[in-house]
PDB file of N, CA and C in Angstrom:
ATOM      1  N   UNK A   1      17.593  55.428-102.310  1.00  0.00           N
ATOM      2  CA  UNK A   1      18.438  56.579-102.570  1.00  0.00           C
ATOM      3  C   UNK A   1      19.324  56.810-101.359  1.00  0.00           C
ATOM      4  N   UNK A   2      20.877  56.988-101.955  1.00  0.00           N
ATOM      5  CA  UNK A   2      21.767  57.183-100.468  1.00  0.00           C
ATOM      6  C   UNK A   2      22.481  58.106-100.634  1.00  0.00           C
ATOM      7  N   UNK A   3      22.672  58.986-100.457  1.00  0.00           N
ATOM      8  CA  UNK A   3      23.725  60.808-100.276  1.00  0.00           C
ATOM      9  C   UNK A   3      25.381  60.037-100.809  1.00  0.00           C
ATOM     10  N   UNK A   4      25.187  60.106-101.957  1.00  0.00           N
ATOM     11  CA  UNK A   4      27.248  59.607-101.555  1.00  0.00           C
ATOM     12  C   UNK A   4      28.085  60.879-101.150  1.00  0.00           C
ATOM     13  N   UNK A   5      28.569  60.659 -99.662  1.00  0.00           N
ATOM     14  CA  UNK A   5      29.491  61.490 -99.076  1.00  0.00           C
ATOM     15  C   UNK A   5      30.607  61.485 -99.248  1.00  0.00           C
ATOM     16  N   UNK A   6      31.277  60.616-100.504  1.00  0.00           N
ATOM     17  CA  UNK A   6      32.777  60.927-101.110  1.00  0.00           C
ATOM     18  C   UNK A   6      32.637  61.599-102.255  1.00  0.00           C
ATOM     19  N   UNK A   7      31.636  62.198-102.418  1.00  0.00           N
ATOM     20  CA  UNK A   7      31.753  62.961-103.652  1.00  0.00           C
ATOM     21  C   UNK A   7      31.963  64.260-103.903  1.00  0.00           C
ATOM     22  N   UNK A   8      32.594  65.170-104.421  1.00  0.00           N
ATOM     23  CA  UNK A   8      32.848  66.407-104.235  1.00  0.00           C
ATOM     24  C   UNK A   8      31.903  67.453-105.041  1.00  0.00           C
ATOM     25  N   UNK A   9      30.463  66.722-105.399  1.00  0.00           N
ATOM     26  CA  UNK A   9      29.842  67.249-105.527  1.00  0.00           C
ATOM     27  C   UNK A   9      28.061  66.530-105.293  1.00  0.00           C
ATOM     28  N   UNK A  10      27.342  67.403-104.843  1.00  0.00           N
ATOM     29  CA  UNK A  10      25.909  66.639-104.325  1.00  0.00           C
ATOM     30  C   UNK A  10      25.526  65.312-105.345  1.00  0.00           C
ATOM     31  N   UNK A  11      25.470  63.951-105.105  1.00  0.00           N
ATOM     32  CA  UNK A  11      25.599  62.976-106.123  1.00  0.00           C
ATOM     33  C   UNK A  11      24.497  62.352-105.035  1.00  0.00           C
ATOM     34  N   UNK A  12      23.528  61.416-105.715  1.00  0.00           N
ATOM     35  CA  UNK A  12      22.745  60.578-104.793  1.00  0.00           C
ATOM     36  C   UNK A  12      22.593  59.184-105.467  1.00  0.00           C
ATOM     37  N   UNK A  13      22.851  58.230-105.014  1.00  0.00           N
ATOM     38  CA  UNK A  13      23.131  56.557-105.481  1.00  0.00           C
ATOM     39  C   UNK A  13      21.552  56.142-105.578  1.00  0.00           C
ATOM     40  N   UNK A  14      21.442  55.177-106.580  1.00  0.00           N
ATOM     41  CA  UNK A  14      20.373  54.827-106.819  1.00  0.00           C
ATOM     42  C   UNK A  14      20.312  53.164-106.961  1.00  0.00           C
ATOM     43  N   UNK A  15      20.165  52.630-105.867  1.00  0.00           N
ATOM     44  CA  UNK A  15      20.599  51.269-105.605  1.00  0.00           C
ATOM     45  C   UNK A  15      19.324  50.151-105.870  1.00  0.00           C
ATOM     46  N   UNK A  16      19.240  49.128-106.645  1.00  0.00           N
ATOM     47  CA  UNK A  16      17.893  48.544-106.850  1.00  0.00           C
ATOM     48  C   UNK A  16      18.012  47.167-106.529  1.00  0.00           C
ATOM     49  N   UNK A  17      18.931  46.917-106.141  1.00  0.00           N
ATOM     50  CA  UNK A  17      19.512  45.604-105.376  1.00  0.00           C
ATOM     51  C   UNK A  17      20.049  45.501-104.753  1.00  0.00           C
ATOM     52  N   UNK A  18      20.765  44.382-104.610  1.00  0.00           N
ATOM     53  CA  UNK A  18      22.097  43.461-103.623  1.00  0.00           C
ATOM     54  C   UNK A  18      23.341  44.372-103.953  1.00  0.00           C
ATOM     55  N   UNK A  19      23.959  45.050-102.554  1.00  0.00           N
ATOM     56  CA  UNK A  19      25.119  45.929-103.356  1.00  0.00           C
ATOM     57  C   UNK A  19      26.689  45.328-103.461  1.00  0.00           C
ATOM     58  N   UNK A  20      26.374  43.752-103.423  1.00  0.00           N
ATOM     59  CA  UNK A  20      27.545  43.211-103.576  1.00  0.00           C
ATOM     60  C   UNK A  20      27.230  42.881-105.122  1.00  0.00           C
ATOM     61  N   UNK A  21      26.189  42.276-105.813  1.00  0.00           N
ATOM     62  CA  UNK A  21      26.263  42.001-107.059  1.00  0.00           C
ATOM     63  C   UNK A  21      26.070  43.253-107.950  1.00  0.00           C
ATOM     64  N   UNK A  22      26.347  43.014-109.615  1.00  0.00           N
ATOM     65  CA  UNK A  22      25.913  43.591-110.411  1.00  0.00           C
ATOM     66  C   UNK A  22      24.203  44.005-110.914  1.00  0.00           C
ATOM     67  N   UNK A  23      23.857  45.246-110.958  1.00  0.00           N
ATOM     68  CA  UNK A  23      22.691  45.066-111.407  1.00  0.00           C
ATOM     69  C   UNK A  23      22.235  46.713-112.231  1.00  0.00           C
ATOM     70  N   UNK A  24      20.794  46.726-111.640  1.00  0.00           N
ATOM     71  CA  UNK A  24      21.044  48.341-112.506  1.00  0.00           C
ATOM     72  C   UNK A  24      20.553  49.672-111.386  1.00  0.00           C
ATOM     73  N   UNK A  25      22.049  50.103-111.146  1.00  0.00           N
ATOM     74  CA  UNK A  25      21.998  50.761-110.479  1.00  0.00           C
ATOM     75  C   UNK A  25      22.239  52.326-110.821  1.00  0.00           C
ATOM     76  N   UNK A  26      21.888  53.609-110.204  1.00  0.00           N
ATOM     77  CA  UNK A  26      22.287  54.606-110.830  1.00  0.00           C
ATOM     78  C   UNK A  26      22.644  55.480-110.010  1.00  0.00           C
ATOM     79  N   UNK A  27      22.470  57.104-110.716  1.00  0.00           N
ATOM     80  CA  UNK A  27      23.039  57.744-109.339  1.00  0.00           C
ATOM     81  C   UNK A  27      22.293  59.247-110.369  1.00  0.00           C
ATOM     82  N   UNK A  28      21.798  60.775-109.131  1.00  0.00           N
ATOM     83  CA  UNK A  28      21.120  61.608-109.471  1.00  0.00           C
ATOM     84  C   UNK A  28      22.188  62.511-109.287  1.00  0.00           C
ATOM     85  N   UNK A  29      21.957  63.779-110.220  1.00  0.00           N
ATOM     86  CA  UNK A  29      23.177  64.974-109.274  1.00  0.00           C
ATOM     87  C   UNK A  29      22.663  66.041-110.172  1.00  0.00           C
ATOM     88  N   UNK A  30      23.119  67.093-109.374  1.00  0.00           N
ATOM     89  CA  UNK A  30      22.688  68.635-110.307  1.00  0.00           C
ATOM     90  C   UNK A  30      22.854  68.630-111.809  1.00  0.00           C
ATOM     91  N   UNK A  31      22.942  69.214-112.772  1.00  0.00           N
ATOM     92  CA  UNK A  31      23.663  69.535-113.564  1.00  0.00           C
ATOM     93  C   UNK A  31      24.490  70.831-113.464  1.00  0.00           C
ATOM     94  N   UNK A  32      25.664  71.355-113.365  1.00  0.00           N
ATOM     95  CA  UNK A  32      26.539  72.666-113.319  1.00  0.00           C
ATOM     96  C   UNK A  32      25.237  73.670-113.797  1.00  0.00           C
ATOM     97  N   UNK A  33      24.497  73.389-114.826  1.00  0.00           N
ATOM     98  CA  UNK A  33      23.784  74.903-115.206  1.00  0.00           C
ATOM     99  C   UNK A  33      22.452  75.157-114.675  1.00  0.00           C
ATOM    100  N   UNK A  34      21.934  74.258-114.127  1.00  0.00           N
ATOM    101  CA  UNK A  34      21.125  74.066-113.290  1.00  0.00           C
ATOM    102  C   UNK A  34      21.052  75.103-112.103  1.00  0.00           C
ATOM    103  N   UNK A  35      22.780  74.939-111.336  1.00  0.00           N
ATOM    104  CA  UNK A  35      23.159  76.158-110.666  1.00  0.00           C
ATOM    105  C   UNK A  35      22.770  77.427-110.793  1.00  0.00           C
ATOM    106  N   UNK A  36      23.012  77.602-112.588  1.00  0.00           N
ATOM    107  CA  UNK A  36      23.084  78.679-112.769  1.00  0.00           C
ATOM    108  C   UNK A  36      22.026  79.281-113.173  1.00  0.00           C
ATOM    109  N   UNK A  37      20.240  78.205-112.797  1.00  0.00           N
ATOM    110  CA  UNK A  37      19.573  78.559-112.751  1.00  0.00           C
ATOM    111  C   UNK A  37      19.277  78.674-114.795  1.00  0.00           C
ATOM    112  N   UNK A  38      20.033  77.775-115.509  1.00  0.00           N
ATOM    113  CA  UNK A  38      19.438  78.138-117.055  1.00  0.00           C
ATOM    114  C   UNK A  38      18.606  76.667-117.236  1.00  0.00           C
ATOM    115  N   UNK A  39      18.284  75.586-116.131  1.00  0.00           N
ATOM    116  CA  UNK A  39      17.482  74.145-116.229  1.00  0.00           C
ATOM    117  C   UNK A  39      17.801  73.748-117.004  1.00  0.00           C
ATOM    118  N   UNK A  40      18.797  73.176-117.710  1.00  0.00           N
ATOM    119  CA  UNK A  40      19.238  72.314-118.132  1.00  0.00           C
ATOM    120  C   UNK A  40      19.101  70.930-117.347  1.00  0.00           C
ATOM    121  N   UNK A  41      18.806  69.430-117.706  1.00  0.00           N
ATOM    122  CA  UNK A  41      18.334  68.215-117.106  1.00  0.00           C
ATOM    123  C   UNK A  41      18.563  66.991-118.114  1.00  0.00           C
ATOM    124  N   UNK A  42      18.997  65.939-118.007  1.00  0.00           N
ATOM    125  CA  UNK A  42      18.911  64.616-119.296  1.00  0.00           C
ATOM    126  C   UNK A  42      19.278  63.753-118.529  1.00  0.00           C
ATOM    127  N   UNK A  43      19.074  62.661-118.906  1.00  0.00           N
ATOM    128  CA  UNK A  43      19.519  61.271-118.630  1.00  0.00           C
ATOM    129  C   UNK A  43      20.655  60.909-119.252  1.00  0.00           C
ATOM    130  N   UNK A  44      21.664  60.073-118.560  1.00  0.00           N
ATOM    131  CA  UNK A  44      22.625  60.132-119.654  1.00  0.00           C
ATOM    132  C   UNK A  44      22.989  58.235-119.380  1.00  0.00           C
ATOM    133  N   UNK A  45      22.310  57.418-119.817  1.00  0.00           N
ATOM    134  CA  UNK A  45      23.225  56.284-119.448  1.00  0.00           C
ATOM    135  C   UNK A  45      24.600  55.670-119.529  1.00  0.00           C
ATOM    136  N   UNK A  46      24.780  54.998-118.358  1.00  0.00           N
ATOM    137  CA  UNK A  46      26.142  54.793-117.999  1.00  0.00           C
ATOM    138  C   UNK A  46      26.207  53.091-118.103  1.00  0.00           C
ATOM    139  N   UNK A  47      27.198  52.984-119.154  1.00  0.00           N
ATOM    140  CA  UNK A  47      27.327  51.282-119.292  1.00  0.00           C
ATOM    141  C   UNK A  47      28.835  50.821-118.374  1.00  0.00           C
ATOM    142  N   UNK A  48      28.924  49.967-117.996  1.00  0.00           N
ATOM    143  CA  UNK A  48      30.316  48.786-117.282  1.00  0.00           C
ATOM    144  C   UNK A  48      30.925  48.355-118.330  1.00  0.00           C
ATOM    145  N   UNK A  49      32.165  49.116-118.561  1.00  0.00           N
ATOM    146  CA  UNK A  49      33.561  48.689-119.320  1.00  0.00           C
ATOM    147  C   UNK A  49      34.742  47.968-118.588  1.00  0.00           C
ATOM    148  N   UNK A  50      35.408  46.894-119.611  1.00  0.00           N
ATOM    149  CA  UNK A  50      36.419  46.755-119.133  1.00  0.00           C
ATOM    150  C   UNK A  50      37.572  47.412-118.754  1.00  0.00           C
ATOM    151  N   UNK A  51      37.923  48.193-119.641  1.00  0.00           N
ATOM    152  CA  UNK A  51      38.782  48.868-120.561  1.00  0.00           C
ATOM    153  C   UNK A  51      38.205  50.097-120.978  1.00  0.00           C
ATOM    154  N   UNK A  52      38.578  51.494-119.768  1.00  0.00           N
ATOM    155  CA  UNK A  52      37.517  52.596-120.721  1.00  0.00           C
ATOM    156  C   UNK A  52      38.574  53.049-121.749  1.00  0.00           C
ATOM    157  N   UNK A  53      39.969  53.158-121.661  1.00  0.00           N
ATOM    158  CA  UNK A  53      40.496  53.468-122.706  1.00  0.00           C
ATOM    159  C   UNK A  53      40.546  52.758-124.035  1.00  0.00           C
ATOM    160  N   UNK A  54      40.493  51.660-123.714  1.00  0.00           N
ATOM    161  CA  UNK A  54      40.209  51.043-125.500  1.00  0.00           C
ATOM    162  C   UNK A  54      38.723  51.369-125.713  1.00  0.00           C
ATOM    163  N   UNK A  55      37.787  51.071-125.120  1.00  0.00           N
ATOM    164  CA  UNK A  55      36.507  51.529-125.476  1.00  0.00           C
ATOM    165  C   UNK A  55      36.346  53.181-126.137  1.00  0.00           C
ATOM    166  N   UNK A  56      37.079  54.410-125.371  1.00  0.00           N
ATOM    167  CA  UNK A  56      36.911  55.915-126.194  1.00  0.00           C
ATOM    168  C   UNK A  56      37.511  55.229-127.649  1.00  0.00           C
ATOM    169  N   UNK A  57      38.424  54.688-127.874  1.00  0.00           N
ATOM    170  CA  UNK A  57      39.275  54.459-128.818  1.00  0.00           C
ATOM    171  C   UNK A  57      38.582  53.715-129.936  1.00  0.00           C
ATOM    172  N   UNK A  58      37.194  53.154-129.577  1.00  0.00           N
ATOM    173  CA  UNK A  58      36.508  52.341-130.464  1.00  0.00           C
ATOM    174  C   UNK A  58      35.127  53.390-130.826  1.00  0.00           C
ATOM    175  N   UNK A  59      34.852  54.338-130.012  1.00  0.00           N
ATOM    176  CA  UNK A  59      33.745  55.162-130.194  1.00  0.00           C
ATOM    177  C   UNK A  59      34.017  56.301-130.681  1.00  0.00           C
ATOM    178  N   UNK A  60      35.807  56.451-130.998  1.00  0.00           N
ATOM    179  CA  UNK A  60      36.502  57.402-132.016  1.00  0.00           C
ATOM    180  C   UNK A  60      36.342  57.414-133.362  1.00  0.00           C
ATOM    181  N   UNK A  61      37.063  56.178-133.125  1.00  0.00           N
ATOM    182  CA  UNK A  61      36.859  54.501-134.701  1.00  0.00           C
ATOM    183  C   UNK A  61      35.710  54.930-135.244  1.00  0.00           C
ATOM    184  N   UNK A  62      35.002  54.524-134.383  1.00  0.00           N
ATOM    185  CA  UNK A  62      33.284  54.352-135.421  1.00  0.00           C
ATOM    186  C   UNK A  62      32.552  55.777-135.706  1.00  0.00           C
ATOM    187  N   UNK A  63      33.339  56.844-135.217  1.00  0.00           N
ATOM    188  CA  UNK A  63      32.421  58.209-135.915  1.00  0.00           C
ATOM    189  C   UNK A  63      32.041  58.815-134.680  1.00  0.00           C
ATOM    190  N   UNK A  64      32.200  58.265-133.170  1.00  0.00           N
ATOM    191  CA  UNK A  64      31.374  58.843-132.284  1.00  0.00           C
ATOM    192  C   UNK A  64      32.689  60.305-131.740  1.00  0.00           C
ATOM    193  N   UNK A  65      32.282  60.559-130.575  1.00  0.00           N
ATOM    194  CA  UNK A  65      33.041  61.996-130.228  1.00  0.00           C
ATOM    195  C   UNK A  65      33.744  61.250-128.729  1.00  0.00           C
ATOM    196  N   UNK A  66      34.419  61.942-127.704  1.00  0.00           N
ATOM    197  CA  UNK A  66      34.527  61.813-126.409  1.00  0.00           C
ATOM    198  C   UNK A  66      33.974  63.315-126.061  1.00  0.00           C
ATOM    199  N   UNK A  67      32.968  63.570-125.470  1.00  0.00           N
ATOM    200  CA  UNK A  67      32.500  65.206-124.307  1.00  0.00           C
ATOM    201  C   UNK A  67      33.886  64.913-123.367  1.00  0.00           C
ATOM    202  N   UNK A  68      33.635  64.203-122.475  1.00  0.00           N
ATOM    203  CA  UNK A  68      34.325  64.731-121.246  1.00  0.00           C
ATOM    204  C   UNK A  68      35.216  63.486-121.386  1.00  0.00           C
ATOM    205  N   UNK A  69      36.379  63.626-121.500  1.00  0.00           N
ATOM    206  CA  UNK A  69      37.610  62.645-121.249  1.00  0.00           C
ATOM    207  C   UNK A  69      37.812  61.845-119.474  1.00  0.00           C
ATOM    208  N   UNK A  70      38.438  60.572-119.844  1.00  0.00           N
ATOM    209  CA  UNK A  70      38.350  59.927-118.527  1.00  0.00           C
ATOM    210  C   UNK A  70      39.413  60.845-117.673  1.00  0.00           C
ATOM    211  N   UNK A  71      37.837  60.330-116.352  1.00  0.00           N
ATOM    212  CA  UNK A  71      38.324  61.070-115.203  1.00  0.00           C
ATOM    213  C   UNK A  71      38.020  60.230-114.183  1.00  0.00           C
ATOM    214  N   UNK A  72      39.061  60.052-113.048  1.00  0.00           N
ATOM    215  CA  UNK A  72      38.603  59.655-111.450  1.00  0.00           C
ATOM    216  C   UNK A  72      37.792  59.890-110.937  1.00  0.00           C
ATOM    217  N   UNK A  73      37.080  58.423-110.599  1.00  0.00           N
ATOM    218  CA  UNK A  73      36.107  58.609-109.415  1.00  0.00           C
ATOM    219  C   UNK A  73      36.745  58.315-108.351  1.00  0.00           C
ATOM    220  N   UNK A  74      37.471  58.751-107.227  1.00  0.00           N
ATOM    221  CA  UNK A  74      37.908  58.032-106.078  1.00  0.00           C
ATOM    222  C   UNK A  74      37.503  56.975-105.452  1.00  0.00           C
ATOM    223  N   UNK A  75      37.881  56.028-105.512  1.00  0.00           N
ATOM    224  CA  UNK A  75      37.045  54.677-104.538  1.00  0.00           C
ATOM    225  C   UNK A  75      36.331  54.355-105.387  1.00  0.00           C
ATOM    226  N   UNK A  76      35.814  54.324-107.005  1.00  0.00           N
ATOM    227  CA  UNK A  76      35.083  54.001-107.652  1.00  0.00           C
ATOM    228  C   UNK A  76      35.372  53.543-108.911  1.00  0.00           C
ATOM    229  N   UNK A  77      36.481  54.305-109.387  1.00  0.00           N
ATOM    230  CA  UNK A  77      37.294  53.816-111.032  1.00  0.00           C
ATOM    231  C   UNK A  77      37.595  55.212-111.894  1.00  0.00           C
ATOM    232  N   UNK A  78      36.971  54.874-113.021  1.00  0.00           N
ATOM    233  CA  UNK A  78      36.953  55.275-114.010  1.00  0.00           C
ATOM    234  C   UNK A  78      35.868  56.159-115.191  1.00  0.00           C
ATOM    235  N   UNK A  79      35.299  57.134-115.615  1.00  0.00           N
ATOM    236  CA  UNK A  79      34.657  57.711-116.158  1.00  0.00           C
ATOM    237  C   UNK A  79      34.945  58.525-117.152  1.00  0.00           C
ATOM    238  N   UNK A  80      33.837  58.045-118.223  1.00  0.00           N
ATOM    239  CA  UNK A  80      34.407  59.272-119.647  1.00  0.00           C
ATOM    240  C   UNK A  80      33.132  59.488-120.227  1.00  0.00           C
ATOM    241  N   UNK A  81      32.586  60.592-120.572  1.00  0.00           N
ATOM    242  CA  UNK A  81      30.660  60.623-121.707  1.00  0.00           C
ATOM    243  C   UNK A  81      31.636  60.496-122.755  1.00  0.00           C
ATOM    244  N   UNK A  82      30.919  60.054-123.870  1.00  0.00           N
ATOM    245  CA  UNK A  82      31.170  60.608-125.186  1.00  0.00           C
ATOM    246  C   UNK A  82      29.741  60.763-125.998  1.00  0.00           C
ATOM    247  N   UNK A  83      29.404  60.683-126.977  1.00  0.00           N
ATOM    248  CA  UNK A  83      28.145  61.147-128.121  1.00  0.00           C
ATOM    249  C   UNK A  83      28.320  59.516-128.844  1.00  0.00           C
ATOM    250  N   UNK A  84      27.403  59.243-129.488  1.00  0.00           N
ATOM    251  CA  UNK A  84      27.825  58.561-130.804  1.00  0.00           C
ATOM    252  C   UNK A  84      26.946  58.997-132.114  1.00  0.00           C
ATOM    253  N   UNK A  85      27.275  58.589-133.455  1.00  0.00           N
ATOM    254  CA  UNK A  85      27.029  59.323-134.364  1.00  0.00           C
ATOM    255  C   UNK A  85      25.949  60.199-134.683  1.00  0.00           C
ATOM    256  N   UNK A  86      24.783  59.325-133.761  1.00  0.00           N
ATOM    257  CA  UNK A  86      23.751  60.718-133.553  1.00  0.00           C
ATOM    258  C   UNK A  86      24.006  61.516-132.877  1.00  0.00           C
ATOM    259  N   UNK A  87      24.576  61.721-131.930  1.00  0.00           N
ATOM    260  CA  UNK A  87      24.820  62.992-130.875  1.00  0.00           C
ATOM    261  C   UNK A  87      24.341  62.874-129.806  1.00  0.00           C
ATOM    262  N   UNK A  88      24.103  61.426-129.612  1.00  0.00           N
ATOM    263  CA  UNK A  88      23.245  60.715-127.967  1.00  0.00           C
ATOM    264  C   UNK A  88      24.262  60.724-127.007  1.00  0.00           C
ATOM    265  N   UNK A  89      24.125  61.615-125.850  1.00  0.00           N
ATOM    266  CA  UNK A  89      25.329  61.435-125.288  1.00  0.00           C
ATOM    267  C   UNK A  89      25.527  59.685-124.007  1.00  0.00           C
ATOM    268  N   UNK A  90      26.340  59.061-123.925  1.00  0.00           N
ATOM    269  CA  UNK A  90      26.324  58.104-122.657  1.00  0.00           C
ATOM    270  C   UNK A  90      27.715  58.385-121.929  1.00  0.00           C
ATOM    271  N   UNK A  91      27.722  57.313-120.910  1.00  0.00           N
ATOM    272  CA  UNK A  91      28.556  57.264-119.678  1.00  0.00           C
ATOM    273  C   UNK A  91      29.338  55.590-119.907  1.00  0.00           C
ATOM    274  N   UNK A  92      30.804  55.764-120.070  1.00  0.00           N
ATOM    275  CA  UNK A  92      31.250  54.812-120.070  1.00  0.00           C
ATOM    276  C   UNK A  92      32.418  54.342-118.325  1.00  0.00           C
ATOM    277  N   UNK A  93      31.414  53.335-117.969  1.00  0.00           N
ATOM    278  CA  UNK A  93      32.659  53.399-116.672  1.00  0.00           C
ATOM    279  C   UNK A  93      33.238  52.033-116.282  1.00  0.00           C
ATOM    280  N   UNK A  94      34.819  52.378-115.717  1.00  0.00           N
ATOM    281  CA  UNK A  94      35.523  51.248-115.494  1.00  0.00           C
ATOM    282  C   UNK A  94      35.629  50.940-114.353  1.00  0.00           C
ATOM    283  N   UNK A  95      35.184  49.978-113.554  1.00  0.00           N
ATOM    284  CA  UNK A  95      35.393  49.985-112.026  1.00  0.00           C
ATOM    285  C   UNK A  95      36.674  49.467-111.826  1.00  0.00           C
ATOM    286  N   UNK A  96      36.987  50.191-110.314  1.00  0.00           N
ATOM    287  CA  UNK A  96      38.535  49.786-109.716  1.00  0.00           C
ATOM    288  C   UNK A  96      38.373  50.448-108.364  1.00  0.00           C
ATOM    289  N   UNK A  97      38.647  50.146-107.390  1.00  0.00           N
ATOM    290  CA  UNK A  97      38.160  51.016-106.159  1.00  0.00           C
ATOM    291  C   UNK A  97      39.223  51.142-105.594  1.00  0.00           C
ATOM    292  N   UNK A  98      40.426  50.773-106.163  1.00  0.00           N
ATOM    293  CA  UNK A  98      42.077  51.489-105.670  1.00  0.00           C
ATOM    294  C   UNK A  98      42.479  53.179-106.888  1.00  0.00           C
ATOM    295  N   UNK A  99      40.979  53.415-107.619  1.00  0.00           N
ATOM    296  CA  UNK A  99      41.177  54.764-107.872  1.00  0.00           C
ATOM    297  C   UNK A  99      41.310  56.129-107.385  1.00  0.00           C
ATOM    298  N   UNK A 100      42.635  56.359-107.366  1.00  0.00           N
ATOM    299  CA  UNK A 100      42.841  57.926-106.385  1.00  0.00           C
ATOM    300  C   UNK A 100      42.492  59.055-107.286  1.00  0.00           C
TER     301      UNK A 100
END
């Protein structure tokens, strides 16, 4: 576990290998309501896209939702949750580390 200090909010990396290769790595962080003290908590897995915009565009297609639309990670890429037809929410992300 490592503190990521580019993050603009408390985030902690969860590294299980070599951090030059691919593998399965994750990362811990509050949830917003957590704050607010109502415990809210879930897992949400996060898969490696090429393409997160054609990917929302295929999890539209097939019935699923987008929650949170892609957003910047600085130095990291790309991020969007969406649901799919059950209402499972995941993490779709695009790496690029020239993301401002």
């Amino acid at each position: 576990f490592m503190k990521w200090e580019g993050s603009t909010m408390e985030y902690w990396l969860v590294m299980t290998g070599d951090p030059s290769t691919p593998g399965i790595d994750g990362g811990l962080m509050k949830f917003p309501s957590e704050e607010k003290g109502e415990g809210h908590a879930a897992y949400v897995c996060t898969i490696d896209v090429s393409d997160l915009d054609a990917k929302m565009a295929e999890v539209k297609a097939a019935g699923g939702g987008v929650v949170v639309e892609k957003m910047t990670v600085p130095g990291v890429g790309y991020m969007a949750y969406a649901l799919d037809t059950e209402g499972n929410m995941f993490g779709m992300m695009e790496m690029d580390q020239t993301a401002k």
